[in-house]
Structure formats: structure tokens, C-alpha cells
C-alpha atoms as a PDB file:
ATOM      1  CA  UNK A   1     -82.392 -19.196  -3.509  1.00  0.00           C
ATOM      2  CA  UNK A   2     -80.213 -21.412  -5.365  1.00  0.00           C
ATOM      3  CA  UNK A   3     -76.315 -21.207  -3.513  1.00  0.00           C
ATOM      4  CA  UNK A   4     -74.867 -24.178  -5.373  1.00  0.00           C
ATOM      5  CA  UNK A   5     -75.340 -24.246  -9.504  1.00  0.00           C
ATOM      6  CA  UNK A   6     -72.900 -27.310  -9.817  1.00  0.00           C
ATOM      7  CA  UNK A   7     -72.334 -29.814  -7.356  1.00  0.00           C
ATOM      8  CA  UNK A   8     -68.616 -32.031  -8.142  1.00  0.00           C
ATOM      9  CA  UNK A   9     -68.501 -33.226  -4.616  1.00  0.00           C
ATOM     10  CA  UNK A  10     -65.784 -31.226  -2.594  1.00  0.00           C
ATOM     11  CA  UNK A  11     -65.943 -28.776  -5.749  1.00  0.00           C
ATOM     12  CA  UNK A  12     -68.670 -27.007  -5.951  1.00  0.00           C
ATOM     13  CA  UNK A  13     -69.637 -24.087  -8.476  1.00  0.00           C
ATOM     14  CA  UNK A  14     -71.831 -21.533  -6.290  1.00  0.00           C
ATOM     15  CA  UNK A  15     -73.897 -18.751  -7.429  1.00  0.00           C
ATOM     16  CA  UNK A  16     -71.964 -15.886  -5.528  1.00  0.00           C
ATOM     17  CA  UNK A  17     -68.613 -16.900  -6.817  1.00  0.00           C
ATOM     18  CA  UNK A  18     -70.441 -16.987 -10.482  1.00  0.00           C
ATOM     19  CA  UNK A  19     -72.627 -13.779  -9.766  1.00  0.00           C
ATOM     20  CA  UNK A  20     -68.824 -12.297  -8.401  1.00  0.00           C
ATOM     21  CA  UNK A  21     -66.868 -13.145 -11.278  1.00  0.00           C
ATOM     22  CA  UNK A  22     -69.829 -11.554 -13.749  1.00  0.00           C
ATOM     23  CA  UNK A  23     -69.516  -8.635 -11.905  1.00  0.00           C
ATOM     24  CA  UNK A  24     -65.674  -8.700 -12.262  1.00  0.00           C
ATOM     25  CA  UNK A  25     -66.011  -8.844 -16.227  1.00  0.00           C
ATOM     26  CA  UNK A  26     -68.775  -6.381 -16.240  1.00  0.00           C
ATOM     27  CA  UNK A  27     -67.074  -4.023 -14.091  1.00  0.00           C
ATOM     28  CA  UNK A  28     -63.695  -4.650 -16.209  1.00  0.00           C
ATOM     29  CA  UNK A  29     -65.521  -3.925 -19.652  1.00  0.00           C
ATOM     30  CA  UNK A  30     -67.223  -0.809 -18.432  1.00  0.00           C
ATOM     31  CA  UNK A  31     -63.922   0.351 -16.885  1.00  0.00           C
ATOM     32  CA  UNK A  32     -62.037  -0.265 -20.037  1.00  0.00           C
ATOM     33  CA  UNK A  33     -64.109   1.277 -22.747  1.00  0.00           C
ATOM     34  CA  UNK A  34     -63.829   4.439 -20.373  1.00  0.00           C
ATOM     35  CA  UNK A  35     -60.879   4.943 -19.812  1.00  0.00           C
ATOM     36  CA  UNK A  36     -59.552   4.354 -23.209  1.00  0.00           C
ATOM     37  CA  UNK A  37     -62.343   7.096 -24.103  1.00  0.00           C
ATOM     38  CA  UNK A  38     -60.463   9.100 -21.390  1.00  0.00           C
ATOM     39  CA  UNK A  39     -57.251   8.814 -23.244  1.00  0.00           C
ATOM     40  CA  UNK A  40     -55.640   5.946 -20.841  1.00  0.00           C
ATOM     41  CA  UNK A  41     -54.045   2.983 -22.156  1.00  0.00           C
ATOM     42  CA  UNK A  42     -55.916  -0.107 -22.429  1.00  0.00           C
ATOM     43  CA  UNK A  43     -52.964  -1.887 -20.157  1.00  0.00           C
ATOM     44  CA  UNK A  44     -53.109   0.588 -17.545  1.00  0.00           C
ATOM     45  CA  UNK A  45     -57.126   0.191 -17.023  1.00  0.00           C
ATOM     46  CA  UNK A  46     -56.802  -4.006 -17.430  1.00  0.00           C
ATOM     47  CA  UNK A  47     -53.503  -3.493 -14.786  1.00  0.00           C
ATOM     48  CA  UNK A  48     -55.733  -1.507 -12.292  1.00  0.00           C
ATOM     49  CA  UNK A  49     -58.619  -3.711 -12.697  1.00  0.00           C
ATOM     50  CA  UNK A  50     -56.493  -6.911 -11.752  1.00  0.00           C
ATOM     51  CA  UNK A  51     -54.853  -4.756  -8.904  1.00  0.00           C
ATOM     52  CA  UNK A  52     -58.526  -4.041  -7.659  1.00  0.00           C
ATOM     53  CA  UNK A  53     -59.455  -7.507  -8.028  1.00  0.00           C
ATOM     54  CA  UNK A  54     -56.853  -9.352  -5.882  1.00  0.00           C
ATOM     55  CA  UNK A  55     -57.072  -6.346  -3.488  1.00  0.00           C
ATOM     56  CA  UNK A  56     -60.652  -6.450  -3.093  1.00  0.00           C
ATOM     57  CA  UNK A  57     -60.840 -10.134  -2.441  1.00  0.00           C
ATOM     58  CA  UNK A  58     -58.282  -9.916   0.015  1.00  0.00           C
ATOM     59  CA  UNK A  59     -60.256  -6.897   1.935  1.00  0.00           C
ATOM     60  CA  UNK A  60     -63.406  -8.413   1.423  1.00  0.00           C
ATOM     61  CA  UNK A  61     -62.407 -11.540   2.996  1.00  0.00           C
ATOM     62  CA  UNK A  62     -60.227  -9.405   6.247  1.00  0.00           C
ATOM     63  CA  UNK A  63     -63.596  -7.804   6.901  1.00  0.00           C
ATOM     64  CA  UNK A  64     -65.328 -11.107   6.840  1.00  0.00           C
ATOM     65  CA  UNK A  65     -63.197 -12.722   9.171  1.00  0.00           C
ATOM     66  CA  UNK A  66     -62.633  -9.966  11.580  1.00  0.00           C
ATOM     67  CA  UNK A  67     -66.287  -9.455  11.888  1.00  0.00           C
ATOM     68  CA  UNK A  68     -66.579 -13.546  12.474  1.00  0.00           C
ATOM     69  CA  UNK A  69     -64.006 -14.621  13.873  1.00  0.00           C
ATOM     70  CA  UNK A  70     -65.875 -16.823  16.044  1.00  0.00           C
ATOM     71  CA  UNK A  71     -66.557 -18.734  13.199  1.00  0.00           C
ATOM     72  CA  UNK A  72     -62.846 -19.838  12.669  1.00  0.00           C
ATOM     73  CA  UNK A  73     -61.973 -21.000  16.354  1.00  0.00           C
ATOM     74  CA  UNK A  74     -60.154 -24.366  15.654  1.00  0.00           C
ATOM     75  CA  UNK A  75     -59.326 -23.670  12.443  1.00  0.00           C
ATOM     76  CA  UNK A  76     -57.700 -20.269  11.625  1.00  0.00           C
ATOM     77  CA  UNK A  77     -55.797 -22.252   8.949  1.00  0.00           C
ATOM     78  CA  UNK A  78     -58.985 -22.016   6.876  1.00  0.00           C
ATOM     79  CA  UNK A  79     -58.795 -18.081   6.880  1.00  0.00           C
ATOM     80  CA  UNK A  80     -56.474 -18.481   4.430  1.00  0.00           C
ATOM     81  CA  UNK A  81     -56.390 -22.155   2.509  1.00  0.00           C
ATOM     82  CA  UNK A  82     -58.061 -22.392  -0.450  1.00  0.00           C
ATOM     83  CA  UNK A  83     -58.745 -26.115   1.001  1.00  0.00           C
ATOM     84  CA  UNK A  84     -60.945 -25.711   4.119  1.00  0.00           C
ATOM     85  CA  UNK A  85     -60.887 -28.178   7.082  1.00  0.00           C
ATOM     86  CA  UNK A  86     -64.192 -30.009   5.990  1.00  0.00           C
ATOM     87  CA  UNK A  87     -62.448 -30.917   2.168  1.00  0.00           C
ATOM     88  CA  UNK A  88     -64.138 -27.958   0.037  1.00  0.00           C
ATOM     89  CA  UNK A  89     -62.272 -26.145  -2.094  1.00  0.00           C
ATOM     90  CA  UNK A  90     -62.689 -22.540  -1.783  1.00  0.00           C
ATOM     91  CA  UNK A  91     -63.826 -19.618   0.241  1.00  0.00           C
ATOM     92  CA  UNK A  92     -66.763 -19.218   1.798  1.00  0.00           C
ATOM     93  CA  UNK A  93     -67.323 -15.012   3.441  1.00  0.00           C
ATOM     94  CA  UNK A  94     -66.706 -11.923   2.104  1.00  0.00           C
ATOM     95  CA  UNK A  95     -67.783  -8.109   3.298  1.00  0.00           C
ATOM     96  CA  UNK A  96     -68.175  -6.253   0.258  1.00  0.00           C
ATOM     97  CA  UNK A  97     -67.164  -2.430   2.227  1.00  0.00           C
ATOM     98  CA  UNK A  98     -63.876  -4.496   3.052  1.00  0.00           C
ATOM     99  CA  UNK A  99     -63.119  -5.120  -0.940  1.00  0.00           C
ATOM    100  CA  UNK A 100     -64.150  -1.611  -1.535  1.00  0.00           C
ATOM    101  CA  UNK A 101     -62.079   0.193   0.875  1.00  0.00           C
ATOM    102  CA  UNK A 102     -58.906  -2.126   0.163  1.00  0.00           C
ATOM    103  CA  UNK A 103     -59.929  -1.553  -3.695  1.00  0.00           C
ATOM    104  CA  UNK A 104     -59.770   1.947  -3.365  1.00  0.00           C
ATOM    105  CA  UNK A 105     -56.436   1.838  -1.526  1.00  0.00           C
ATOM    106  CA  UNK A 106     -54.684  -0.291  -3.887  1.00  0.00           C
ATOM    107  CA  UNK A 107     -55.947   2.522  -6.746  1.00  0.00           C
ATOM    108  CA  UNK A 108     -54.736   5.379  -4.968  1.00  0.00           C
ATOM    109  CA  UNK A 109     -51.083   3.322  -4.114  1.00  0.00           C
ATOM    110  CA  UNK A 110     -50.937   2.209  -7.977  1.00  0.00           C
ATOM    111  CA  UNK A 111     -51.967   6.101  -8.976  1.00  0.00           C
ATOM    112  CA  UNK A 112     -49.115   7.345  -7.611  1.00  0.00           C
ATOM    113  CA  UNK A 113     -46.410   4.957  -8.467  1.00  0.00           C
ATOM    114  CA  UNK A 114     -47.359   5.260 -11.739  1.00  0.00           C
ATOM    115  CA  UNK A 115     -47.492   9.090 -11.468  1.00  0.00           C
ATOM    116  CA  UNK A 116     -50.801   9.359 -12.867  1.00  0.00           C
ATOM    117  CA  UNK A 117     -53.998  11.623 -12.204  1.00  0.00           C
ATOM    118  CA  UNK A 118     -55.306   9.848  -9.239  1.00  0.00           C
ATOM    119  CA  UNK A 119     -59.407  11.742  -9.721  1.00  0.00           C
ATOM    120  CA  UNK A 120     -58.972  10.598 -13.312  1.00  0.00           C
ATOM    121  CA  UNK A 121     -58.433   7.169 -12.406  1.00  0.00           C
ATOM    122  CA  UNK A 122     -61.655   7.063 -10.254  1.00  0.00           C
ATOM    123  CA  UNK A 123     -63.871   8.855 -11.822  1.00  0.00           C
ATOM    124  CA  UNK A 124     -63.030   5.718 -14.822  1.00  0.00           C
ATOM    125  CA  UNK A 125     -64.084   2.972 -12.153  1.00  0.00           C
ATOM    126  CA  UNK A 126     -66.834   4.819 -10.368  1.00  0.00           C
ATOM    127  CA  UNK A 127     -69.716   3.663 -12.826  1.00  0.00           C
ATOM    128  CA  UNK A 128     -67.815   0.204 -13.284  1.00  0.00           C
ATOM    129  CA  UNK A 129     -68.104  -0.227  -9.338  1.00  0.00           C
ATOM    130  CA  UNK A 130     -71.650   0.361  -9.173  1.00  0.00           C
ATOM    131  CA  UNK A 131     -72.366  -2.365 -11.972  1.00  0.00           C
ATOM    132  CA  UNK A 132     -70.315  -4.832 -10.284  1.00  0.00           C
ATOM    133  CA  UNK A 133     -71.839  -4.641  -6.776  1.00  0.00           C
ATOM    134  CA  UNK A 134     -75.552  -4.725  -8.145  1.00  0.00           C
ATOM    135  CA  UNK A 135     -73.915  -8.081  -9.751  1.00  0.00           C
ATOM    136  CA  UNK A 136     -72.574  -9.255  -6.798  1.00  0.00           C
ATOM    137  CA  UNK A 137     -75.628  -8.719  -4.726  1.00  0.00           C
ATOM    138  CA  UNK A 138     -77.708 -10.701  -6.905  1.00  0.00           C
ATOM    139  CA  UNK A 139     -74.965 -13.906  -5.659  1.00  0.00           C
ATOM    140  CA  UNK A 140     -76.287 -12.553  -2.514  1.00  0.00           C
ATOM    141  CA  UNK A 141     -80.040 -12.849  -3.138  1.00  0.00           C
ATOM    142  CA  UNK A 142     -78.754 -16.377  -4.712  1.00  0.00           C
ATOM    143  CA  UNK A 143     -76.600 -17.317  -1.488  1.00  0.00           C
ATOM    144  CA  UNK A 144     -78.948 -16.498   0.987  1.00  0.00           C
ATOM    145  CA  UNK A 145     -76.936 -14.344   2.888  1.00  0.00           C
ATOM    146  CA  UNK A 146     -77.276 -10.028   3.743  1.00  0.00           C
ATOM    147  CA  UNK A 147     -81.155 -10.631   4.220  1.00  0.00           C
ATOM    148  CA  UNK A 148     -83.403  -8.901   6.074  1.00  0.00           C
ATOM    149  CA  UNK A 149     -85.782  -8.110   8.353  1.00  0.00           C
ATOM    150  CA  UNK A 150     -89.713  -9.231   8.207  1.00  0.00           C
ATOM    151  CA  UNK A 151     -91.637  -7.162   6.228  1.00  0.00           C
ATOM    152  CA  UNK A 152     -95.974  -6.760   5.983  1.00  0.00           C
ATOM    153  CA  UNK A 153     -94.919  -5.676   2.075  1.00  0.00           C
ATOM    154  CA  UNK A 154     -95.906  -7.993  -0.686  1.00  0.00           C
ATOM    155  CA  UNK A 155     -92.658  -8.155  -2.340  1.00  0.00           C
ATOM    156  CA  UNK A 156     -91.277  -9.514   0.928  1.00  0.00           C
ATOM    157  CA  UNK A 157     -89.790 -12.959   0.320  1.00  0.00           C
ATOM    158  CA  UNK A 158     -89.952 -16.522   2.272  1.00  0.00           C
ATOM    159  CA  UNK A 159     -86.632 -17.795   2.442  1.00  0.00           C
ATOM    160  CA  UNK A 160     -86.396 -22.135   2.278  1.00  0.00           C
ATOM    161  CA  UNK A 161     -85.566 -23.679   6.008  1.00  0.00           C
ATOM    162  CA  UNK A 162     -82.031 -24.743   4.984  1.00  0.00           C
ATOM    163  CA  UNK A 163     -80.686 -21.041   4.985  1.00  0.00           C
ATOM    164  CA  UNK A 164     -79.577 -18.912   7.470  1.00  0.00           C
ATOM    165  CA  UNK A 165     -82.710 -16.501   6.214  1.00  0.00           C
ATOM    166  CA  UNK A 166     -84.800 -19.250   6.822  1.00  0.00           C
ATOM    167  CA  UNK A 167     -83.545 -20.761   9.830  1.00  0.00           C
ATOM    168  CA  UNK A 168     -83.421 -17.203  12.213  1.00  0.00           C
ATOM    169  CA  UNK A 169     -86.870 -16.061  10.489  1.00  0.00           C
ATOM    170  CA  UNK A 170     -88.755 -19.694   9.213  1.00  0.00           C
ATOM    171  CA  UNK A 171     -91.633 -19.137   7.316  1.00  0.00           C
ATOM    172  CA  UNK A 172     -91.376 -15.131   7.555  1.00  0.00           C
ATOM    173  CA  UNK A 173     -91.715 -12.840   4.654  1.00  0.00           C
ATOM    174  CA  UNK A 174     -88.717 -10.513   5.139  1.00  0.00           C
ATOM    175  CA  UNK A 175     -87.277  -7.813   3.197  1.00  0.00           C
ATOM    176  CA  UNK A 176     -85.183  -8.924  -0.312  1.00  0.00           C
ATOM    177  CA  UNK A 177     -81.960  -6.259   0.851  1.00  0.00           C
ATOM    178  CA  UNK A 178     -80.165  -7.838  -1.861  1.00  0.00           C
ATOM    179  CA  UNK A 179     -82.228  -6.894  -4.640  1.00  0.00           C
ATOM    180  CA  UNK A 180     -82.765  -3.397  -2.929  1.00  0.00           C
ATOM    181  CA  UNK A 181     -78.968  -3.231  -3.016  1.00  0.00           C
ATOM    182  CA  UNK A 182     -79.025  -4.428  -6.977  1.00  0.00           C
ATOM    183  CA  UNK A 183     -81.961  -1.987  -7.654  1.00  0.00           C
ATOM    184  CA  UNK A 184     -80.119   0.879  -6.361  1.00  0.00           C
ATOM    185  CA  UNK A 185     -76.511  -0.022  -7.314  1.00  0.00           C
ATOM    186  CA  UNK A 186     -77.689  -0.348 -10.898  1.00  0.00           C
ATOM    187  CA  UNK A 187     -79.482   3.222 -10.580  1.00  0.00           C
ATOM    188  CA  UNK A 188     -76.407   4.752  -9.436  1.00  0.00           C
ATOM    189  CA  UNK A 189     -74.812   3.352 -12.080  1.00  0.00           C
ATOM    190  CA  UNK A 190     -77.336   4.968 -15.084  1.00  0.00           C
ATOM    191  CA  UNK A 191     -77.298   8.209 -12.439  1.00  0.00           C
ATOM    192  CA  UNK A 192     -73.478   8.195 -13.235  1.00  0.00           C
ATOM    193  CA  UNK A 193     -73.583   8.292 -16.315  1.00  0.00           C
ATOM    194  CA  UNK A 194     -76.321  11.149 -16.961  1.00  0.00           C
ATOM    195  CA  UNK A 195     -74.554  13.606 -14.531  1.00  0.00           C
ATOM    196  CA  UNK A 196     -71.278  12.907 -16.258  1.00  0.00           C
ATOM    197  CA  UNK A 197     -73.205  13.859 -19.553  1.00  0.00           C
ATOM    198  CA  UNK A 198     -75.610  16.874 -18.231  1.00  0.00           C
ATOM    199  CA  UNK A 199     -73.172  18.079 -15.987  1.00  0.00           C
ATOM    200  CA  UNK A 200     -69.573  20.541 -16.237  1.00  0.00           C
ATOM    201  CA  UNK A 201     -67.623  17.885 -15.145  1.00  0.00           C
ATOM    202  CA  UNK A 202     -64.131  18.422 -12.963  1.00  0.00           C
ATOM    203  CA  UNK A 203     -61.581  15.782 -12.284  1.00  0.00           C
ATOM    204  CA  UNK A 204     -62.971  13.917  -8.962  1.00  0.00           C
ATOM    205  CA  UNK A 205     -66.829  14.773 -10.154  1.00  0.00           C
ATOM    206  CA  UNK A 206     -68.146  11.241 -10.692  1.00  0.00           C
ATOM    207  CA  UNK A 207     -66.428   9.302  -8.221  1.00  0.00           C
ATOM    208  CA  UNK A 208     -67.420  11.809  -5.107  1.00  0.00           C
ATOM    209  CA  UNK A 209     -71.004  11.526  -6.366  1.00  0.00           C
ATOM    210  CA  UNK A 210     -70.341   7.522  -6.280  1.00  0.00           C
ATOM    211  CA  UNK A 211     -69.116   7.864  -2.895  1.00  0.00           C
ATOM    212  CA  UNK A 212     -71.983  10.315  -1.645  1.00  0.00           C
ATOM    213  CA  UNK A 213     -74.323   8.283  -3.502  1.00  0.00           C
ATOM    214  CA  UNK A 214     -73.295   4.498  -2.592  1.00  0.00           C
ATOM    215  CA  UNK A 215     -72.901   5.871   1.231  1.00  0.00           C
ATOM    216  CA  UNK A 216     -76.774   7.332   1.702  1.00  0.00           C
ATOM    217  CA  UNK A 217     -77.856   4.305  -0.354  1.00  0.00           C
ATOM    218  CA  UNK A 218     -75.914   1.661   1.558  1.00  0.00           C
ATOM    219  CA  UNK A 219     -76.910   3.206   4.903  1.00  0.00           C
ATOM    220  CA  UNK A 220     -80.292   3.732   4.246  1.00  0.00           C
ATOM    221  CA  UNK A 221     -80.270   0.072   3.123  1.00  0.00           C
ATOM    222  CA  UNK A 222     -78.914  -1.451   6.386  1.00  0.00           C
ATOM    223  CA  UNK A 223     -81.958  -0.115   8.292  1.00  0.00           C
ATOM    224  CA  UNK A 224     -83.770  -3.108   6.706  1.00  0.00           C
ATOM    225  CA  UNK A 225     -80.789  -5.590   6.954  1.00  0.00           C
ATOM    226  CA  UNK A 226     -80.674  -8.581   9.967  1.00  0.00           C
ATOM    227  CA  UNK A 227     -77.036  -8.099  11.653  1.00  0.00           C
ATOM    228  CA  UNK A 228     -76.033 -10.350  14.029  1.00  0.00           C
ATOM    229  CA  UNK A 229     -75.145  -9.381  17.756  1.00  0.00           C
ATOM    230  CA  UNK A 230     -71.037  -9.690  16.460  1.00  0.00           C
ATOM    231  CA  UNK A 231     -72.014  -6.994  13.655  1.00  0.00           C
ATOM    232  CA  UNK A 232     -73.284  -4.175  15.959  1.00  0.00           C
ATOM    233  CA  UNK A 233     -70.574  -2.114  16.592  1.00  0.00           C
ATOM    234  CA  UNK A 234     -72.621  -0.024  19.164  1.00  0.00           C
ATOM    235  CA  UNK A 235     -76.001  -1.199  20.446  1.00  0.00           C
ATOM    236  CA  UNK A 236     -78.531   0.560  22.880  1.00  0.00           C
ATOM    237  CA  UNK A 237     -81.965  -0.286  24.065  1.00  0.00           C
ATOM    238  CA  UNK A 238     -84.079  -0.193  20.499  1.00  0.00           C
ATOM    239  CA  UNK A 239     -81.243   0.228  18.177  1.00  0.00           C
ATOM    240  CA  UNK A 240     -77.356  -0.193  16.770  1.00  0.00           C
ATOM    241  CA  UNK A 241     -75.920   0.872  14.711  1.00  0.00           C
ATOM    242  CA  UNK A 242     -73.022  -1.490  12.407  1.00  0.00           C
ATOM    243  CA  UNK A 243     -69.405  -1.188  11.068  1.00  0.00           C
ATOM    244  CA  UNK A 244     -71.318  -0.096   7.489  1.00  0.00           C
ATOM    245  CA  UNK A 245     -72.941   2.164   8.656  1.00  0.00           C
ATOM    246  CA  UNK A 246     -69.734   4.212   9.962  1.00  0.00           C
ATOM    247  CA  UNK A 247     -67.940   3.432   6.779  1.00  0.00           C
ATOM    248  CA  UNK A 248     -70.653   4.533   4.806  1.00  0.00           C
ATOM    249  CA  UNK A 249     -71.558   7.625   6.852  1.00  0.00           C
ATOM    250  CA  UNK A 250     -67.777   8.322   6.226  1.00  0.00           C
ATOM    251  CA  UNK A 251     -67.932   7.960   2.466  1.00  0.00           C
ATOM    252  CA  UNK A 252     -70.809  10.062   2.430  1.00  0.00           C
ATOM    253  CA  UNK A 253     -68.667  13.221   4.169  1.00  0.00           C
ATOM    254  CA  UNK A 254     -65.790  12.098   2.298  1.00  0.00           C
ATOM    255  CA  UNK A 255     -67.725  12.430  -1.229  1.00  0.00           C
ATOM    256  CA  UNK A 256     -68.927  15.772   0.076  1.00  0.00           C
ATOM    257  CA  UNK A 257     -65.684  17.379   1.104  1.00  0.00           C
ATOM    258  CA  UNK A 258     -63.825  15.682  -2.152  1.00  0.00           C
ATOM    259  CA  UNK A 259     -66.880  17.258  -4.564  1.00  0.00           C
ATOM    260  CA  UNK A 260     -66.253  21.163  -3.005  1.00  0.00           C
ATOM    261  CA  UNK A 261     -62.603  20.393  -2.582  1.00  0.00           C
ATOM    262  CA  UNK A 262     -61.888  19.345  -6.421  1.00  0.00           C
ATOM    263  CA  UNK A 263     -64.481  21.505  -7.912  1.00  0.00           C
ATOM    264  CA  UNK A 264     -62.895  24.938  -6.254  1.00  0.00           C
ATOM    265  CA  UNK A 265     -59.540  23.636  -7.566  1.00  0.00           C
ATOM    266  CA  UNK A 266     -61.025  23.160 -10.825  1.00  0.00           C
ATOM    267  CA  UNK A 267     -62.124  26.497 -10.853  1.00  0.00           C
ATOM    268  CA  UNK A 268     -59.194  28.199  -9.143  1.00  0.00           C
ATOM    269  CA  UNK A 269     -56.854  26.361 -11.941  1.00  0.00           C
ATOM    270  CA  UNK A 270     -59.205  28.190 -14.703  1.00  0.00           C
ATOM    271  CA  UNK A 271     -59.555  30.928 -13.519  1.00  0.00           C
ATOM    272  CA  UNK A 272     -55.202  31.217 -13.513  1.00  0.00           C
ATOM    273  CA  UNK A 273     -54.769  29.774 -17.201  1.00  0.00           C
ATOM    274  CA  UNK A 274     -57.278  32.323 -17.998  1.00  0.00           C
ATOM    275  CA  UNK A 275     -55.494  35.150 -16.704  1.00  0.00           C
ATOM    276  CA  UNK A 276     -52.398  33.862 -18.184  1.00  0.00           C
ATOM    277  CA  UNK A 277     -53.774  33.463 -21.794  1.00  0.00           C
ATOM    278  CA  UNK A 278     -54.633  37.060 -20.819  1.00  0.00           C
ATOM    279  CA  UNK A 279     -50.985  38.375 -19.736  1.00  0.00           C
END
């Protein structure tokens, strides 16, 4: 765990804001060699990729702060200063879902204003979001933070005292959630790519199996993860379950429904241009 690289007193370069802004460029790259393949213009994929980057930060950091609020009692000022209270510069909590689902928003808002193919657009930046987020988690393994639970398996890890990791489990071995999250982001990401290539593809076909995907993986994921009592949305004698968990249960049904909804359209729209080559 290493959550500072660069210490310049109240300036400090930290591993998740490095890990975040690799996964930014990665994510960018990937997005812009395929849509240009895809017959976009390079502006409109680097315009959409800026759009999803101030828009994500600013729903990654709503989540964050809704889901903490505690946290900023005193000082609700530093919610939104780039200055905090205590003299660092910068921000310091985001919720990754948030980003995503003000991300995907932001596309579907630019899509139309621009009159463009709105399944096109996200079946360009469904591979490019799975890259980034197995970044991003890896500033997670790095930060400390989106641990979890203790774990009898030998790959759990011992976080140091001076983390949150170590101080609510000290000495425990506990499962690494963040490099589950990277393992499995960065297999979606190859899986992406090999059903866009084995597959009949359809307009919508990459990004529902992103969202199906990312959903069962993400869920299955927060079994193992440590959530605070402020995190549970609903809790019952020997279980919870969390505000992910219901957004990722959603993108799950949402990826289904979009998948049988665009691929019947698909079809339907074939199956009238070939009658009317016919006629």
C-alpha cells in the first residue's frame, strides 16, 4: 500500500489520482482508435471522452459524499474546494458507480444533441470503460480503500496499521477486492473484444454485454467487500445488502432487456430492407 508517491507538503501526488488519470488516457486511447475504426471523427470521440471525464468526477464524487456525509459536518465547504479545510490541495472520495452512471448520462445527453447513433457511441466506450476501472482499482489496492473482508486464502493480504484496512481488521489477512475488481475488469475488457470479433454484432451488442457483465461481476464482488454501517442500504440479522448492489443488479436487467431489445430491432430492420431490395 503506497497512497502518497510524492510528498510537496500540502501538495501531495497520490497513487489513486495517478492510477485515475492512467486510466483516463488508457480509456481515451482505446476509445479513440475505435471509434475512428467505426467511422466517427477523432473530435467527436476526444469531445465525449472529456464530457465523460468531468461528468464522471463530478458523479463519482456526489456518490461519495452522499454516502458520507458524516464525514463533512463542519465543513461542507470542502465538498466542493479544491483547497480542503486542513490546507491540502485536492480531493480526497470518489464512488466509482457514481462516475459511471453520471458518465453514461452525459453520453446519452451529448448523443442526442449531436444527433448521433446513441448504441454506436457505447458500444465505442464499452471496452475503454472496462480498462479504465481495472486502472483505477489498482489506485484502490494503492490507497487502501474498497478492501475486504478476512479471508483463510493465501493470497489474502495484511494491510499496514496506518490504513483504514488495517486499523478496522489489524493484523488480518483479508480479501485484495481491488485486485479482484482489476482481474475481472481487465477480463471483461479482452471478453469484449472476442465477442465483438466471434460474434454477429448489432448496434447496442457490446455495451449491454458490458453492462450485464460489469453488473454480475461487481455484485458478486461486493460479497467479499467491508461496507460500513452508512453503506448498507438495507440490513437484516446476517446480511445487507448496499447501494452497488441495486445499481448493479439494475445494470444487469438493464443489459438484458437492451441485448433482446436492440437485437430484435436489428433483425426486424433486416428483415424490411430485405424485402424492399426484393419489391
Amino acid at each position: 500500500m503506497h497512497p502518497v508517491i510524492f510528498d510537496f507538503g500540502r501538495f501531495q501526488l497520490r497513487s489513486y489520482g495517478l492510477m485515475m488519470f492512467i486510466a483516463f488516457i488508457a480509456g481515451i486511447w482505446i476509445a479513440h482508435r475505435r471509434g475512428v475504426r467505426k467511422g466517427f471523427h477523432e473530435n467527436t470521440v476526444i469531445d465525449f471522452s472529456t464530457a465523460i471525464i468531468i461528468s464522471g468526477l463530478i458523479g463519482g464524487r456526489t456518490l461519495y459524499v452522499l454516502t458520507h456525509f458524516s464525514e463533512y459536518r463542519g465543513r461542507l465547504l470542502d465538498i466542493i474546494s479544491p483547497v480542503q479545510s486542513d490546507g491540502t490541495i485536492g480531493y480526497a472520495g470518489l464512488v466509482l458507480l457514481g462516475g459511471v452512471i453520471l458518465g453514461f448520462l452525459t453520453v446519452v445527453w451529448l448523443a442526442h444533441r449531436r444527433k448521433l447513433n446513441l448504441l454506436d457511441i457505447l458500444d465505442v466506450f464499452a471496452p475503454a470503460l472496462a480498462i479504465g476501472i481495472a486502472f483505477g482499482r489498482i489506485g484502490c489496492y494503492f490507497n487502501g480503500c474498497c478492501f475486504g473482508t478476512p479471508t483463510d486464502l493465501p493470497w489474502g493480504i495484511v494491510f499496514p496499521h496506518g490504513s483504514a484496512a488495517g486499523y478496522i481488521f489489524p493484523g488480518m489477512h483479508i480479501h485484495p477486492t481491488q485486485l479482484y475488481a482489476t482481474l475481472y475488469n481487465l477480463a471483461l475488457f479482452f471478453a469484449l473484444l472476442w465477442a465483438e470479433q466471434r460474434f454477429r454484432t448489432f448496434p447496442g451488442f457490446t455495451w449491454s454485454l458490458f453492462m450485464s457483465g460489469y453488473g454480475i461481476l461487481r455484485f458478486s464482488n461486493e460479497l467479499l467487500r467491508y461496507h460500513e454501517q452508512g453503506l448498507r442500504l438495507i440490513s437484516w440479522e446476517g446480511g445487507f445488502i448496499t447501494v452497488s448492489q441495486i445499481v448493479s443488479l439494475v445494470m444487469v436487467l438493464a443489459g438484458i432487456l437492451l441485448y433482446i431489445w436492440a437485437r430484435r430491432r436489428y433483425l426486424t430492420q433486416g428483415a424490411e430492407n430485405q424485402k424492399g431490395s426484393k419489391s
